[in-house]
Protein backbone atom coordinates (compact mmCIF):
# COMPACT_ATOMS: atom_id res chain seq x y z
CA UNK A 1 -3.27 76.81 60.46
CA UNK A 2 -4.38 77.63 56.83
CA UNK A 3 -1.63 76.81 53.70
CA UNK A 4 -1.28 80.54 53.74
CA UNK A 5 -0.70 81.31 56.99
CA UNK A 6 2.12 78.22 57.48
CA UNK A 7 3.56 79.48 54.07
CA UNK A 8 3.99 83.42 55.89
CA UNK A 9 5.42 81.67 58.71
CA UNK A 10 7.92 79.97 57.06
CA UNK A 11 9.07 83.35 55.64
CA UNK A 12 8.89 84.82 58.79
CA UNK A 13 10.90 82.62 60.42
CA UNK A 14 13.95 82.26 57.45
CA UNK A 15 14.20 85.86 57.63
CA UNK A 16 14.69 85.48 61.08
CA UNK A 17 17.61 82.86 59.76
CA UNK A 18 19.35 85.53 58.06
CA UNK A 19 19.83 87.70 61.09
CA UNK A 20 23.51 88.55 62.23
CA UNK A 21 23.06 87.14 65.43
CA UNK A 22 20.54 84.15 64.63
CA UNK A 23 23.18 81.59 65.84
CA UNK A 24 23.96 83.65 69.22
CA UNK A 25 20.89 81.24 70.92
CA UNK A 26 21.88 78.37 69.53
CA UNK A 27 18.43 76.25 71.17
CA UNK A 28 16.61 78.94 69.66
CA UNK A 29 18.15 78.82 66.52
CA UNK A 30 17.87 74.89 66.34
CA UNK A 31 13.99 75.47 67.55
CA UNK A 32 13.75 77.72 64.34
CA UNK A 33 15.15 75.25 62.02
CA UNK A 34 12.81 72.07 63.55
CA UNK A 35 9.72 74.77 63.28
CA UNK A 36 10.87 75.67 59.71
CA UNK A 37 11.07 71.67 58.74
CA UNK A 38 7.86 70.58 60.01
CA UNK A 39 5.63 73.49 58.27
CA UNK A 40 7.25 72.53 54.97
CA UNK A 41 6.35 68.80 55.94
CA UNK A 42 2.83 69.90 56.98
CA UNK A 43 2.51 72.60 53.92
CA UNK A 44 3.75 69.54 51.78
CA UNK A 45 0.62 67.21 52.71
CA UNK A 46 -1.93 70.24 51.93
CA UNK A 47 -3.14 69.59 48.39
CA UNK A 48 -1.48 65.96 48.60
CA UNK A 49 -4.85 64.19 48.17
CA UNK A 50 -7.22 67.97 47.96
CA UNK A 51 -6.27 67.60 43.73
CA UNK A 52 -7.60 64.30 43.24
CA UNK A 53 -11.03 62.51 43.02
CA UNK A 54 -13.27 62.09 45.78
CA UNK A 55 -15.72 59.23 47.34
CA UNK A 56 -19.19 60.52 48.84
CA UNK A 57 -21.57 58.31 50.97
CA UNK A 58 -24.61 59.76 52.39
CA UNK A 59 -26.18 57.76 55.31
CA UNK A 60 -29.40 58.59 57.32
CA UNK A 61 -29.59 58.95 60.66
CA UNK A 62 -32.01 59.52 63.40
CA UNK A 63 -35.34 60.06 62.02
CA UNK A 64 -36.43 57.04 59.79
CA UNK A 65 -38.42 57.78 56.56
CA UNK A 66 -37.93 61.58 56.79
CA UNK A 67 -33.97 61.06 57.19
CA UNK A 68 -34.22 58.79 54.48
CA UNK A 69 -36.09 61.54 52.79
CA UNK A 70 -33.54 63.92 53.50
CA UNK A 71 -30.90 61.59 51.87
CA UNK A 72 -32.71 61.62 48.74
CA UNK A 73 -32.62 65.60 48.79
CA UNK A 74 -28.68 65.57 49.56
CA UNK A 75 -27.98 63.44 47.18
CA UNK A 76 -29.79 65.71 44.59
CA UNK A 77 -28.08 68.91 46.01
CA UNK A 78 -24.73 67.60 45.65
CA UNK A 79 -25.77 65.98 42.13
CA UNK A 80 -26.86 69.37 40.73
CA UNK A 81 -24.08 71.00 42.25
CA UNK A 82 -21.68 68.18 40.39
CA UNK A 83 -23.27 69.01 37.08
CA UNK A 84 -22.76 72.67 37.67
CA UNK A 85 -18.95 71.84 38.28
CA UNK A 86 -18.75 69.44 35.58
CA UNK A 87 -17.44 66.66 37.88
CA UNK A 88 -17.96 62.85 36.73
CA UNK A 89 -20.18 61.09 39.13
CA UNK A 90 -20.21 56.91 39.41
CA UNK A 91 -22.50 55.08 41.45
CA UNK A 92 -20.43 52.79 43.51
CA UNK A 93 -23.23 51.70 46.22
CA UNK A 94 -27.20 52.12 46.89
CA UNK A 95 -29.49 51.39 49.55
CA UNK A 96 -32.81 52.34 48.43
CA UNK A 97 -36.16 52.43 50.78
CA UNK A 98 -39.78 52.03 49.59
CA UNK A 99 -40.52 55.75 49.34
CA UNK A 100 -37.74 56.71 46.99
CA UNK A 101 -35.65 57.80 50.29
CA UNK A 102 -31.90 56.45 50.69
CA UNK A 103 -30.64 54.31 53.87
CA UNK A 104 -26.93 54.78 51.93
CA UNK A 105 -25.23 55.96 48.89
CA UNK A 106 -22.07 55.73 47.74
CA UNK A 107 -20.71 57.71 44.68
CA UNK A 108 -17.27 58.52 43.27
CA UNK A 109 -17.06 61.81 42.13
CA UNK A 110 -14.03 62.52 39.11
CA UNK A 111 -12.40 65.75 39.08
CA UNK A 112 -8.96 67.05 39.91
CA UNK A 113 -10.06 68.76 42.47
CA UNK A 114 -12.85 67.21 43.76
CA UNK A 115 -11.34 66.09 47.58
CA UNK A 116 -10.23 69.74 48.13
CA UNK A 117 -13.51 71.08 47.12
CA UNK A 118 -15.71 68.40 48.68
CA UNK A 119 -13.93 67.60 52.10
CA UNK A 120 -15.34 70.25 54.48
CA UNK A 121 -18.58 68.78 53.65
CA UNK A 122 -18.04 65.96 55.94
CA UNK A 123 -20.34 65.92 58.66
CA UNK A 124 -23.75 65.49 60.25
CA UNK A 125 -26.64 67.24 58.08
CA UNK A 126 -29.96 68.70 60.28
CA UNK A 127 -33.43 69.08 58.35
CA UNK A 128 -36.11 70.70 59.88
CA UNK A 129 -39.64 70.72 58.43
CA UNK A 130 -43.33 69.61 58.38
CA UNK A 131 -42.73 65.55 57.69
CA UNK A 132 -44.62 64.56 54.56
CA UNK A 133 -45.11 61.14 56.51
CA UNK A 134 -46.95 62.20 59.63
CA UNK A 135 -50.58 62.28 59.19
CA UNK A 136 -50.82 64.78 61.75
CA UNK A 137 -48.44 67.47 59.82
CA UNK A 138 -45.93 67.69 62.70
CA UNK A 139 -42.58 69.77 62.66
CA UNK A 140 -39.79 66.61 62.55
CA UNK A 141 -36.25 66.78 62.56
CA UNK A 142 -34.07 64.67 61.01
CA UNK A 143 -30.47 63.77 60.53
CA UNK A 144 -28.08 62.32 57.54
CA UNK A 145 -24.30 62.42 57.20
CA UNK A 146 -21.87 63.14 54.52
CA UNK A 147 -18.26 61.36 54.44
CA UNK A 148 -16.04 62.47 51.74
CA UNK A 149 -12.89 60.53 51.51
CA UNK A 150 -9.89 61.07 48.78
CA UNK A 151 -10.16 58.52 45.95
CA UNK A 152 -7.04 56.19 46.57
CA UNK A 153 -5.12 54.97 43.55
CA UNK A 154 -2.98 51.74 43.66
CA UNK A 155 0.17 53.95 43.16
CA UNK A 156 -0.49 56.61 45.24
CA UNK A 157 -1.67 54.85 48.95
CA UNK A 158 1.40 53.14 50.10
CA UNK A 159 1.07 54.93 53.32
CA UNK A 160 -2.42 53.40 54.39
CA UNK A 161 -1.39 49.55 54.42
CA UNK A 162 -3.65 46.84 56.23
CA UNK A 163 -2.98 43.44 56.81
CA UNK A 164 -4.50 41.10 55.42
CA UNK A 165 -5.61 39.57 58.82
CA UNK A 166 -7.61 42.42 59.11
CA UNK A 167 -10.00 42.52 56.55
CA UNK A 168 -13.17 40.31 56.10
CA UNK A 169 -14.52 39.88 52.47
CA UNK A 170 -18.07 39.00 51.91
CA UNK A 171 -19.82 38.64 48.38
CA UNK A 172 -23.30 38.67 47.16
CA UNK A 173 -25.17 39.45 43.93
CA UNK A 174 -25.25 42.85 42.73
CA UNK A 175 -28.68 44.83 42.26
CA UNK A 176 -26.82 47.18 40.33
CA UNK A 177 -25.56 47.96 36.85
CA UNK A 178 -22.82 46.07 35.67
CA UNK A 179 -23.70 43.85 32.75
CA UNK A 180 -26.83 41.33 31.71
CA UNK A 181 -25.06 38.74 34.01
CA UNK A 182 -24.52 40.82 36.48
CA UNK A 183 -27.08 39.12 39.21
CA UNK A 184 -26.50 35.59 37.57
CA UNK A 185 -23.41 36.12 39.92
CA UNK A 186 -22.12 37.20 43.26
CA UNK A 187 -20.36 40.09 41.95
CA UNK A 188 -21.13 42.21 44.83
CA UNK A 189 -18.73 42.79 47.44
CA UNK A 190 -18.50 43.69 51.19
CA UNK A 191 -15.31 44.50 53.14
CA UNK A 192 -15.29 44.70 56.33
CA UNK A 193 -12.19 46.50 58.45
CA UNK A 194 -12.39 43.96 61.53
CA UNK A 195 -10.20 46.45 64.35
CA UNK A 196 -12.41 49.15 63.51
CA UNK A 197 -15.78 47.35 62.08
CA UNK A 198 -15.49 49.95 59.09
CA UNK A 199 -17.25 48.32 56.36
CA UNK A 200 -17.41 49.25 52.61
CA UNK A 201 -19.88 47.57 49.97
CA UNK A 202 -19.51 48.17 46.16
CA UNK A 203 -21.90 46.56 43.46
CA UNK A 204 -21.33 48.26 39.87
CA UNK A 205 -18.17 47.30 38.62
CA UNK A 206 -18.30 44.71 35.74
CA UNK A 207 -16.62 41.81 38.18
CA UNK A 208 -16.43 40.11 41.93
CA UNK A 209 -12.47 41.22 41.25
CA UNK A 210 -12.81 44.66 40.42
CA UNK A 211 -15.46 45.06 43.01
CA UNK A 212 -12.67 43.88 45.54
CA UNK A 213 -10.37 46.17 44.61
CA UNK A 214 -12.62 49.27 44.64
CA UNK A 215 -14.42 48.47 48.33
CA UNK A 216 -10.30 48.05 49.43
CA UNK A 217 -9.25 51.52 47.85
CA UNK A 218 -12.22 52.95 49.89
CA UNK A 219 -11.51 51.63 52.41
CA UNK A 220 -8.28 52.71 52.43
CA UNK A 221 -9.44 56.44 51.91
CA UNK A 222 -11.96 55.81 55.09
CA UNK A 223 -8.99 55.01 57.02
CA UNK A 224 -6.78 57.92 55.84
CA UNK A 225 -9.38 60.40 56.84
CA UNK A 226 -10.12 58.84 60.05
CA UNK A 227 -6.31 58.76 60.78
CA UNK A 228 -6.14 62.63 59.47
CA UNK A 229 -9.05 63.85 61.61
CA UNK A 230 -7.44 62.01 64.85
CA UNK A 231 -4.30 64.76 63.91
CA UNK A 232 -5.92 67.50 63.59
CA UNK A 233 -7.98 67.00 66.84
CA UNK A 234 -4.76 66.29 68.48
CA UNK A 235 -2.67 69.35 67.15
CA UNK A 236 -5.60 71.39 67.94
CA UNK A 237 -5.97 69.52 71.75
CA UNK A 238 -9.77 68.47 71.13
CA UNK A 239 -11.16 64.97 71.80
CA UNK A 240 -12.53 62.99 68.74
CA UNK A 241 -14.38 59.66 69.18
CA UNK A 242 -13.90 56.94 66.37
CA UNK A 243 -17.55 57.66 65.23
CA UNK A 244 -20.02 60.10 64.90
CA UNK A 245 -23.60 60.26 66.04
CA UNK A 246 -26.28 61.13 63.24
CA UNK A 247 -28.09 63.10 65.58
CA UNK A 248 -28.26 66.47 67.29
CA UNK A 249 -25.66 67.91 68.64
CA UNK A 250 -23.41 67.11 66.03
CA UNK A 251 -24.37 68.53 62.89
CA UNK A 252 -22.47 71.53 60.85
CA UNK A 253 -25.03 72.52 58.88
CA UNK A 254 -29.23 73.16 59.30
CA UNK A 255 -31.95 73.13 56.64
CA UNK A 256 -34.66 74.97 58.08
CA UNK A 257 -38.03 74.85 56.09
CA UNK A 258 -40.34 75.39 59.04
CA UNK A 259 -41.31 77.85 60.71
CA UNK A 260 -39.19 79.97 58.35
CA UNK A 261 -36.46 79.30 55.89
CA UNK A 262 -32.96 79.33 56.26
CA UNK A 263 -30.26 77.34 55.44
CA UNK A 264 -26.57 77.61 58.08
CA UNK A 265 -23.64 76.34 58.60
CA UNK A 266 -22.33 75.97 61.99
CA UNK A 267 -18.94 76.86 61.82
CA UNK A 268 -19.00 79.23 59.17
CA UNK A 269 -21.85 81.40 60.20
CA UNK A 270 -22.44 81.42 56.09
CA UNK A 271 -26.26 81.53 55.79
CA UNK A 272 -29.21 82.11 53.20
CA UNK A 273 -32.47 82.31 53.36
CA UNK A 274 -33.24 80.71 49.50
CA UNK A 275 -33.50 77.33 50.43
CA UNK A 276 -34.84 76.13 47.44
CA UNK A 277 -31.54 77.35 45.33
CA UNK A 278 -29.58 75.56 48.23
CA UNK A 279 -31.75 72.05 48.19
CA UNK A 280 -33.17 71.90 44.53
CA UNK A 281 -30.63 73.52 42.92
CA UNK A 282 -27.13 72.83 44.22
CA UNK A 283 -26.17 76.37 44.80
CA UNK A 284 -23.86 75.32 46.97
CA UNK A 285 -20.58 77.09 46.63
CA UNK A 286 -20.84 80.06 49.03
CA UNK A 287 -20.82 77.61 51.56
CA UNK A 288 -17.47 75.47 50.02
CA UNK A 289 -15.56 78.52 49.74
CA UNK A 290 -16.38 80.10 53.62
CA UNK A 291 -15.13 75.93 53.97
CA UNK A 292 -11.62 76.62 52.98
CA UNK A 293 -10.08 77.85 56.21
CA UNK A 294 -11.51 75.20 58.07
């Protein structure tokens, strides 16, 4: 249910309050008053995190050089589609192939509105084309996912709390920006989410310490959204696994660039032909907006 259609309901339902005889059924009326509560409680958490920053990591999937590839070209996508919104980007995390292609990356994207704008994007991406590594200029599909998780603050996460039995820190040296010293040190840090084996790595803050804290506030916001999709697949009465396959079946949105061109999302039906506005120059937004009744 959208925030507009809980917010009719609730008027809906307190004019049925008003009523002479509301109080005549007195389960009914009581049902009323429970329904009332828990859409203000549920219209209350829409826009609790959707105002704040966001976290993005890209990871390939199934298809090795050419989802790696296809990384790269999300991650420019979504970069000129930041610049167009002027959002603040940070790299937080890279994993960088041979060919320029991306096994991972992990940015944190500043704007107060970035989660709600950003959040529908989560999900498998499909690429379809010729592969520019096969010598024999085959059609090859490929796969990459997008995870967009609310940027946690300190004073605003009490509700996600983990134990401190289950988390396993790992360090190493950094290979990314961060000061002259920066690989002199282990700076680098891995956490590791030992019930579910989600794992977070950050590199480009200025210290082991603040690397910490970051890789925990992601992780935190990795949790929250894994907890908030398990909800919505419940109140809905779907199934949801604890991961996600980078492969077919799953994805929400195809970029076709052979034997035609088309870009689509899957549960939108939004679709354009101009693939090159869509890939090379962020034009995203048609597809974000048909996003917000998800």
């Amino acid at each position: 249910m959208t925030k507009e259609e809980m917010q009719a309901k609730i008027v809906a339902l307190e004019a049925e309050m008003v009523s002479g005889d509301f109080w005549s059924d007195k389960t009914h009326a009581q049902a009323v008053i429970r329904e009332i509560s828990e859409l203000k409680e549920k219209l209350a958490g829409v826009g609790k995190y959707d105002r704040g920053n966001a976290v993005m990591t890209i990871f390939s999937g199934a298809g090795g050089d050419d989802a790696e590839d296809f990384s790269s070209m999300l991650l420019n996508m979504y970069l000129k589609f930041f610049e167009k919104q002027n959002f603040e980007v940070k790299l937080l995390h890279e994993n960088k192939n041979d060919h320029g292609g991306y096994r991972n990356i992990t940015l944190e994207i500043h704007s107060k509105n970035a989660y709600g704008m950003l959040k529908n994007e989560s999900g498998v991406h499909r690429l379809v084309r010729i592969s520019p590594f096969n010598a024999k200029q085959l059609r090859h599909t490929s796969f990459s996912m997008v995870e967009v998780i609310p940027d946690f603050k300190d004073n605003a996460n009490n509700e996600i709390v983990i134990p401190s039995d289950d988390i396993r820190i790992e360090f190493s040296r950094s290979s990314g920006p961060g000061g002259q010293n920066v690989n002199k040190r282990e700076t680098a840090v891995r956490v590791v989410h030992i019930p579910t084996g989600i794992a977070v790595h950050v590199e480009t803050e200025r210290s082991q310490e603040q690397n910490r804290e970051k890789a925990v506030q992601i992780l935190k916001g990795k949790l929250f959204k894994m907890q908030d999709d398990q909800r919505k697949a419940t109140e809905s009465g779907m199934y949801i696994s604890k991961t996600t396959e980078i492969e077919w079946g799953n994805q929400i949105r195809s970029y076709v660039l052979h034997p035609y061109k088309m870009v689509k999302d899957h549960r939108t039906n939004v679709e354009t032909s101009n693939v090159d506005a869509v890939l090379e120059d962020g034009e995203i937004m048609e597809f974000i907006e048909a996003e917000k009744d998800l």
